[in-house]
Protein backbone atom coordinates (compact mmCIF):
# COMPACT_ATOMS: atom_id res chain seq x y z
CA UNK A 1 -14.88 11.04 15.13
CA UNK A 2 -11.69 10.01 16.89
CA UNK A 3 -11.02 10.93 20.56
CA UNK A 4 -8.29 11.30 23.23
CA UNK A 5 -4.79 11.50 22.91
CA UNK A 6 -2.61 14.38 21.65
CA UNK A 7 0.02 14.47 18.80
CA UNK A 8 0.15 11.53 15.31
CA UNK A 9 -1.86 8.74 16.26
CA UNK A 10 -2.56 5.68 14.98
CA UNK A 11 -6.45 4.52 14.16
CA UNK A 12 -7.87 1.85 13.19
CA UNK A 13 -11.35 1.33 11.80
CA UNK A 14 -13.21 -1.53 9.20
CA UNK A 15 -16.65 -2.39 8.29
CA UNK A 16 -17.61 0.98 6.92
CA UNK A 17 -20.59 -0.35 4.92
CA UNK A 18 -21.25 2.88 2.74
CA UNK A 19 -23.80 1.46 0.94
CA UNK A 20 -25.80 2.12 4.07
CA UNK A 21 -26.70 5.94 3.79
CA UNK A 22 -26.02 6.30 7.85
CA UNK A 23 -22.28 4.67 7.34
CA UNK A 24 -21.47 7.01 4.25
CA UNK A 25 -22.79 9.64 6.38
CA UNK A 26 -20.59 9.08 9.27
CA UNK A 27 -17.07 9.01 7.10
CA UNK A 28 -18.30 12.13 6.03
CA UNK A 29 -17.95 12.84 9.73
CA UNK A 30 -14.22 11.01 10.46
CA UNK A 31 -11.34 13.19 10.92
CA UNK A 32 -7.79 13.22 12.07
CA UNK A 33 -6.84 15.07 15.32
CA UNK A 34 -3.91 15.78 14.02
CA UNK A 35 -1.60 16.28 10.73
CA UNK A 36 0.25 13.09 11.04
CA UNK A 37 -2.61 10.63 12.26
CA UNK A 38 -2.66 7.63 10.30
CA UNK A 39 -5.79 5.30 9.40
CA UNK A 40 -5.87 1.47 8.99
CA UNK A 41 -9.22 0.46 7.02
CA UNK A 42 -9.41 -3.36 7.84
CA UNK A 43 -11.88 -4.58 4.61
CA UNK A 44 -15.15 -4.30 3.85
CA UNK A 45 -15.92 -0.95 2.74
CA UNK A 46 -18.28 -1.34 0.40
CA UNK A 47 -19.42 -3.53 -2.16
CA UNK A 48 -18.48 -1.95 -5.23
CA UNK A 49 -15.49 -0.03 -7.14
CA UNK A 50 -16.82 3.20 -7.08
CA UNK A 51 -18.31 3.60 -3.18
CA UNK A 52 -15.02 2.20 -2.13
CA UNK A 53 -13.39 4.12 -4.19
CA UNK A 54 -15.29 7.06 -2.92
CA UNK A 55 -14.45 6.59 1.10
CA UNK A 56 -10.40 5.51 0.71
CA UNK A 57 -10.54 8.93 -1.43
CA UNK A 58 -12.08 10.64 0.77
CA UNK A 59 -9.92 9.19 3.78
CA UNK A 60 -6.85 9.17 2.13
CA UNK A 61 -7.11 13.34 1.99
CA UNK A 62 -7.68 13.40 5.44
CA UNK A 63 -5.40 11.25 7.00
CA UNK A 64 -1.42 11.56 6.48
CA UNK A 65 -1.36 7.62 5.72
CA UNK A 66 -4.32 5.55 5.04
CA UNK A 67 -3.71 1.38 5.09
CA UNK A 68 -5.97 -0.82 3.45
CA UNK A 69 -6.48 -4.56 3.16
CA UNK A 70 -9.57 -6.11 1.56
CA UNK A 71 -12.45 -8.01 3.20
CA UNK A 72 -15.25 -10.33 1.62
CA UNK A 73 -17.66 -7.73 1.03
CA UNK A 74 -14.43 -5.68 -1.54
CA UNK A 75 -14.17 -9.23 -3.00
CA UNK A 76 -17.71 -10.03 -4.22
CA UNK A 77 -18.73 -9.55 -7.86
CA UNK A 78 -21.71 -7.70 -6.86
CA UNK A 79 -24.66 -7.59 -9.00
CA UNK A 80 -24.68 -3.48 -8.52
CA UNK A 81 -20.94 -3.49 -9.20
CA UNK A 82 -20.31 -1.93 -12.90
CA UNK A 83 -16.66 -3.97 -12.66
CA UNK A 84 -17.41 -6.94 -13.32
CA UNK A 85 -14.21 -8.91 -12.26
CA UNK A 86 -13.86 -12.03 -10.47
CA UNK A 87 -11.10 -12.91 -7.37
CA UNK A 88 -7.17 -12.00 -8.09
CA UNK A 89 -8.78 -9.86 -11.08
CA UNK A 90 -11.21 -7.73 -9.17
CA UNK A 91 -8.79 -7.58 -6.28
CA UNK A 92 -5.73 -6.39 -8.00
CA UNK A 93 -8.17 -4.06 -9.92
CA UNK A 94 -8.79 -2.19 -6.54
CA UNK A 95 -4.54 -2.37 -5.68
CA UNK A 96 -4.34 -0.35 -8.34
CA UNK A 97 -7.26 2.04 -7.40
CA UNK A 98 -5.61 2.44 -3.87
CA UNK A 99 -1.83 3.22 -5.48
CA UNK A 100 -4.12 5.88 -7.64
CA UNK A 101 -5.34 7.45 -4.61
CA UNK A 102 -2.09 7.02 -2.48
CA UNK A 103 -3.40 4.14 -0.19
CA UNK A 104 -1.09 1.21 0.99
CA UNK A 105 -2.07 -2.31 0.27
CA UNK A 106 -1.05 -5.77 0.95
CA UNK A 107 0.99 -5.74 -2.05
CA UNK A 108 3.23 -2.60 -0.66
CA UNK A 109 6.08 -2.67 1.46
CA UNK A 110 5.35 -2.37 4.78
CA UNK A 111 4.92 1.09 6.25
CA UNK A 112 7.22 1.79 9.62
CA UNK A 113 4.96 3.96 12.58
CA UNK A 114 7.40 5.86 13.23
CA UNK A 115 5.31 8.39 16.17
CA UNK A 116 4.24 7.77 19.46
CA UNK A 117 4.31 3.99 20.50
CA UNK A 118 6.73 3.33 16.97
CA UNK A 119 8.42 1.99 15.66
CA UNK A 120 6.05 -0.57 14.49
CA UNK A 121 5.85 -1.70 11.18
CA UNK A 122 2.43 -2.14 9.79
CA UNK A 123 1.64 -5.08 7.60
CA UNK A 124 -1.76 -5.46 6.19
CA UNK A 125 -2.41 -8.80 5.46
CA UNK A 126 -4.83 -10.03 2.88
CA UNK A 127 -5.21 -14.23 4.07
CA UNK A 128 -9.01 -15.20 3.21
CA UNK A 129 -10.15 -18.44 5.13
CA UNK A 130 -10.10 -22.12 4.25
CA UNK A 131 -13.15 -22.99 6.43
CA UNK A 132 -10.83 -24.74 9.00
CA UNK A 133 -12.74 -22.83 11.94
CA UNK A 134 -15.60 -25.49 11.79
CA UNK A 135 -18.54 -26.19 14.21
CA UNK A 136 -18.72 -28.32 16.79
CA UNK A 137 -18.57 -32.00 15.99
CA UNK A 138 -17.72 -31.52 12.12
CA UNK A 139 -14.53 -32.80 10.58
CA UNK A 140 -14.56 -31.67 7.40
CA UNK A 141 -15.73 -28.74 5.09
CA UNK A 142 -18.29 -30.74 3.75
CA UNK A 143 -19.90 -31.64 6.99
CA UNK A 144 -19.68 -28.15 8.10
CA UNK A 145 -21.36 -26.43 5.15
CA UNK A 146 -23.80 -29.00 5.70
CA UNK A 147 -24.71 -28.32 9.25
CA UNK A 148 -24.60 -24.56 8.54
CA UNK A 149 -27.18 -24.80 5.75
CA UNK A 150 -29.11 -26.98 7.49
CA UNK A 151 -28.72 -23.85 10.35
CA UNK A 152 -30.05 -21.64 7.36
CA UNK A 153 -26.25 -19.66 8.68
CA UNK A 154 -24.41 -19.28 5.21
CA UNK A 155 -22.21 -16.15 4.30
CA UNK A 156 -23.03 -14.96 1.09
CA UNK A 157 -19.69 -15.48 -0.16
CA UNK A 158 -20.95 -18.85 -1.35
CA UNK A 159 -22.60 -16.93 -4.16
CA UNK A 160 -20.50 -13.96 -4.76
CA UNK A 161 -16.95 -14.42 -4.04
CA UNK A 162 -15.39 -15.78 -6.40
CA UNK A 163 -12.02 -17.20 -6.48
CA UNK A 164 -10.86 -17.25 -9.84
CA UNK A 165 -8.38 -18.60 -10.98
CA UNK A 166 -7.77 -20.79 -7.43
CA UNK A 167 -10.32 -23.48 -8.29
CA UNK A 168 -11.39 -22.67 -4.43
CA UNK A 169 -11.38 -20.05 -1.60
CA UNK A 170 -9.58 -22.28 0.42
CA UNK A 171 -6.80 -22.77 -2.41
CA UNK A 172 -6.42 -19.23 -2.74
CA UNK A 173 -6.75 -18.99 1.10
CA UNK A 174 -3.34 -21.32 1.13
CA UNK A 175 -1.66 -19.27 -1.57
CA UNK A 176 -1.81 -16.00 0.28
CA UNK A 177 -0.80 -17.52 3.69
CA UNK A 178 2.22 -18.91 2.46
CA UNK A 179 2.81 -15.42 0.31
CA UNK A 180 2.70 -13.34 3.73
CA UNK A 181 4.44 -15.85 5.62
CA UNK A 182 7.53 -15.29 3.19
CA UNK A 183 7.37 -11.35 3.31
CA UNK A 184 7.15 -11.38 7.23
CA UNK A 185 10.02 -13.20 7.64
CA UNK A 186 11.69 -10.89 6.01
CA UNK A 187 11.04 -8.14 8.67
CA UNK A 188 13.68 -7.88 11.69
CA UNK A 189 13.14 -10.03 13.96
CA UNK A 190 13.02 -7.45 16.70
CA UNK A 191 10.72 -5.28 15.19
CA UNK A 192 7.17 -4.56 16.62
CA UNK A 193 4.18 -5.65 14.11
CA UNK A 194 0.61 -4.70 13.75
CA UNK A 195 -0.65 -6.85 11.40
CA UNK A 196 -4.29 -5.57 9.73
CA UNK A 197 -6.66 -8.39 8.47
CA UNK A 198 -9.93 -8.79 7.89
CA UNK A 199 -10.15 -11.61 9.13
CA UNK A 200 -9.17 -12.59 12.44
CA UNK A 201 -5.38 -14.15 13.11
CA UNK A 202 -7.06 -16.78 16.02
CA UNK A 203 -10.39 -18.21 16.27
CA UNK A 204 -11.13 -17.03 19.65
CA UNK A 205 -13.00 -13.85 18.62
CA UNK A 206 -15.55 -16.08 16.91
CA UNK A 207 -16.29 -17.46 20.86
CA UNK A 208 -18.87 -14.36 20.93
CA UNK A 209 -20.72 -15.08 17.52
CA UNK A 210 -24.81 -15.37 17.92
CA UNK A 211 -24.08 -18.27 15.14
CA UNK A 212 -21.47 -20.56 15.92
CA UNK A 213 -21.64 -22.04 12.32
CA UNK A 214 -20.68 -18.49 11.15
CA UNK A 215 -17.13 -19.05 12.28
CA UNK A 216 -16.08 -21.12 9.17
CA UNK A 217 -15.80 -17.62 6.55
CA UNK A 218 -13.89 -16.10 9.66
CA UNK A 219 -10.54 -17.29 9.29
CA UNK A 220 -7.72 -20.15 9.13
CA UNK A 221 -6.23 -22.21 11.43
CA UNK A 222 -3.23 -21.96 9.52
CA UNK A 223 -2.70 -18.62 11.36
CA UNK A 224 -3.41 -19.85 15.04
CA UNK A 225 0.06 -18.90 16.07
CA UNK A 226 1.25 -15.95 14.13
CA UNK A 227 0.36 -13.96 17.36
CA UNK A 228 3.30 -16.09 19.28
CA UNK A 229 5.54 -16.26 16.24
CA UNK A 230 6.44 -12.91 15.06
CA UNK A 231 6.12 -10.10 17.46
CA UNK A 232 3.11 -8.80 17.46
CA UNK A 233 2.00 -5.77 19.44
CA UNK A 234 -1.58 -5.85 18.33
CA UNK A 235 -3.58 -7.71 15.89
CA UNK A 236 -6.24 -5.31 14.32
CA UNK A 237 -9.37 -7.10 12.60
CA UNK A 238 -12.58 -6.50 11.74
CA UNK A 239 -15.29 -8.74 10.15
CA UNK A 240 -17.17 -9.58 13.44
CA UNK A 241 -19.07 -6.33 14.08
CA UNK A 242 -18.33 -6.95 17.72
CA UNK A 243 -15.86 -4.06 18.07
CA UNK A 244 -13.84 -4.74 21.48
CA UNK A 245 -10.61 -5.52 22.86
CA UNK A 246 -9.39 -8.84 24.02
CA UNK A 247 -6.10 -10.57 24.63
CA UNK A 248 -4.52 -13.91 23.43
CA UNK A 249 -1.14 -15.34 25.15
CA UNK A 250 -0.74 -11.77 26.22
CA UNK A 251 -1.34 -9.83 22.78
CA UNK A 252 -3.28 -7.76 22.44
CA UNK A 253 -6.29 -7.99 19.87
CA UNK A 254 -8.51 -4.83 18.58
CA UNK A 255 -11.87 -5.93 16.41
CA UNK A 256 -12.35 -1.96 15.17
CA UNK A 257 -15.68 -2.64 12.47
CA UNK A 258 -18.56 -0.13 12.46
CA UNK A 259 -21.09 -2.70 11.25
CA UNK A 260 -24.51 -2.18 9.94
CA UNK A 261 -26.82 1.08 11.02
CA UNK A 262 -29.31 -1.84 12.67
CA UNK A 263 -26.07 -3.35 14.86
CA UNK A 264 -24.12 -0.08 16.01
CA UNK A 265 -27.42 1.82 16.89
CA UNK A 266 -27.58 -0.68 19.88
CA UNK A 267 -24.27 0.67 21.30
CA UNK A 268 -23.81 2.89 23.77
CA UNK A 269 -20.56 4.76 22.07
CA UNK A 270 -21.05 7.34 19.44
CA UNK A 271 -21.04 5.25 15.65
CA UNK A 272 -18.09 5.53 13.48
CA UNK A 273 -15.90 5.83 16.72
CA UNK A 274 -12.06 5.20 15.26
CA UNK A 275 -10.46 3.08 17.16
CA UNK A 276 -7.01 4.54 18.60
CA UNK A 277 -4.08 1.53 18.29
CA UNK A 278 -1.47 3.59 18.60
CA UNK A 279 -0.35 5.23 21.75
CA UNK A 280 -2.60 2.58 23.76
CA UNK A 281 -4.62 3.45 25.61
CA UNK A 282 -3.77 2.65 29.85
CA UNK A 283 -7.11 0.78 29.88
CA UNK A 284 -8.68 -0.02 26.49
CA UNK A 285 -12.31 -0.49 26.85
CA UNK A 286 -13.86 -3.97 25.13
C-alpha cells in the first residue's frame, strides 16, 4: 500500500515478480490514495505476456496514469511464455499490450506531472546495457564474462534474452541510447525530468551489490552523465532489489523494486511499499 501525503501523487514501484504467489498477492493489495495518483512500473513484472498483462491491467484501473518501461525479466523468451517472440518483436508485442490497456511506454510521448511537485515530464526510458560496467581489473567484455563465470555470477539473460535482430545486446543497447538521446533533446530545456529505467542511469548503485561481477547486465556507461546533462529531478530505477535513496552530483536517485518474497521478507517496511517520488518527501528514507 502507499502511505503519507495528501492529494495526486506520484509513485513509483518495479520488480513486481508475480510469478511469485506472495508478489501477485501484494498488487492485489496496491492502491491509490487518491483519484489522480499516478504509478511508474520500472520493468520486470513478470516473465510472461499474460501475468504482465494481468498486473499493468490491474494497475492501470486503479491508478489515473500508469508508466511502464520494460526490464530483462519482460524481455526473456521464457520457456513458460505461450508468445514466443524474440527482442524488438516480443518487446513491441507488449507496447502494444500496454496502448490496449491504456499504459504509457517508451515509445509514447512523454507524459507532463502536472500535480504537486509538477511540472515534470516523465520519460520512461527503455536503454538495456552494453556490459561497460565491468569488474575490477577487466578491460573488455570478454574478460569480464570470463571472470564472472568463473565467479559462477551470470544473469540469465545470457540464455534468454534475446536480441534479435541487433546481432548483440550491446548493439541494441547502442541503438536505444542514441534513440532516447534524440527524443530528450527535444524536451525544453528548462523542464524538470524523471526519467524511469530499469536499469540504472550511473553505476554507483551497483557499489552495494553482494556480487560485484553482477554489475555488467546493470547498465551503460554511455549514460554516466545524463543525470548532469538534462535536468533531472530524480532518476527512478529498479533492477537492484536494494530499494533506497541515494544522491549523485546532487540528484536525487530512487531504486523502488519489490524483489523476490526470500529478499523483501528481510526488511523491516511492509512489502509492496510504493515508493512516493512525487511531492518528496522532507527526508526520504534509504
Amino acid at each position: 500500500m502507499a502511505t503519507g501525503g495528501d492529494g495526486p501523487q506520484l509513485w513509483a514501484v518495479s520488480d513486481l515478480h508475480i510469478g511469485y504467489t506472495e508478489n501477485r498477492d501484494l498488487v492485489e493489495g496496491m492502491r491509490p490514495e487518491s483519484d489522480g495518483d499516478w504509478l511508474l512500473v520500472a520493468g520486470d513484472v513478470a516473465e510472461t505476456v499474460e501475468d504482465i498483462r494481468w498486473a499493468l491491467k490491474t494497475l492501470a484501473g486503479r491508478f489515473a496514469r500508469v508508466v511502464w518501461t520494460p526490464g530483462n525479466h519482460e524481455l526473456w523468451t521464457h520457456p513458460s511464455d505461450a508468445v514466443t517472440l524474440r527482442g524488438v518483436a516480443r518487446y513491441e508485442h507488449l507496447v502494444e499490450q500496454c496502448r490496449e490497456l491504456g499504459v504509457l511506454t517508451p515509445e509514447d510521448p512523454y507524459a507532463i506531472w502536472e500535480g504537486p511537485g509538477g511540472p515534470v515530464a516523465v520519460a520512461p526510458l527503455f536503454l538495456l546495457y552494453d556490459y561497460s560496467f565491468l569488474p575490477s581489473g577487466c578491460t573488455t567484455k570478454e574478460e569480464g564474462l570470463e571472470y564472472a563465470y568463473g565467479t559462477g555470477v551470470v544473469c540469465t539473460d545470457e540464455r534468454l534474452l534475446q536480441p534479435d535482430p541487433y546481432p548483440t545486446r550491446e548493439d541494441w543497447c547502442r541503438a536505444r541510447v542514441t534513440e532516447t538521446e534524440r527524443r530528450l533533446a527535444e524536451l525544453p530545456g528548462d523542464l524538470p525530468l524523471i526519467p524511469v529505467t530499469h536499469w540504472p542511469l550511473h553505476r554507483h548503485p551497483t557499489e552495494v551489490l553482494w556480487y560485484p561481477e553482477f554489475a555488467m547486465w546493470c547498465g551503460t556507461t554511455l549514460t554516466d552523465d545524463w543525470h548532469r546533462r538534462y535536468p533531472v529531478h530524480t532518476s527512478v530505477y529498479g533492477h537492484l532489489h536494494i530499494p533506497r535513496t541515494t544522491r549523485q552530483d546532487g540528484v536525487r536517485f530512487e531504486e523502488v523494486s519489490v524483489g523476490y518474497p526470500r529478499e523483501w521478507r528481510k526488511r523491516q517496511e511492509p512489502p509492496g511499499r510504493l515508493r512516493r517520488i512525487l511531492p518528496e518527501m522532507a527526508n526520504p528514507q534509504g
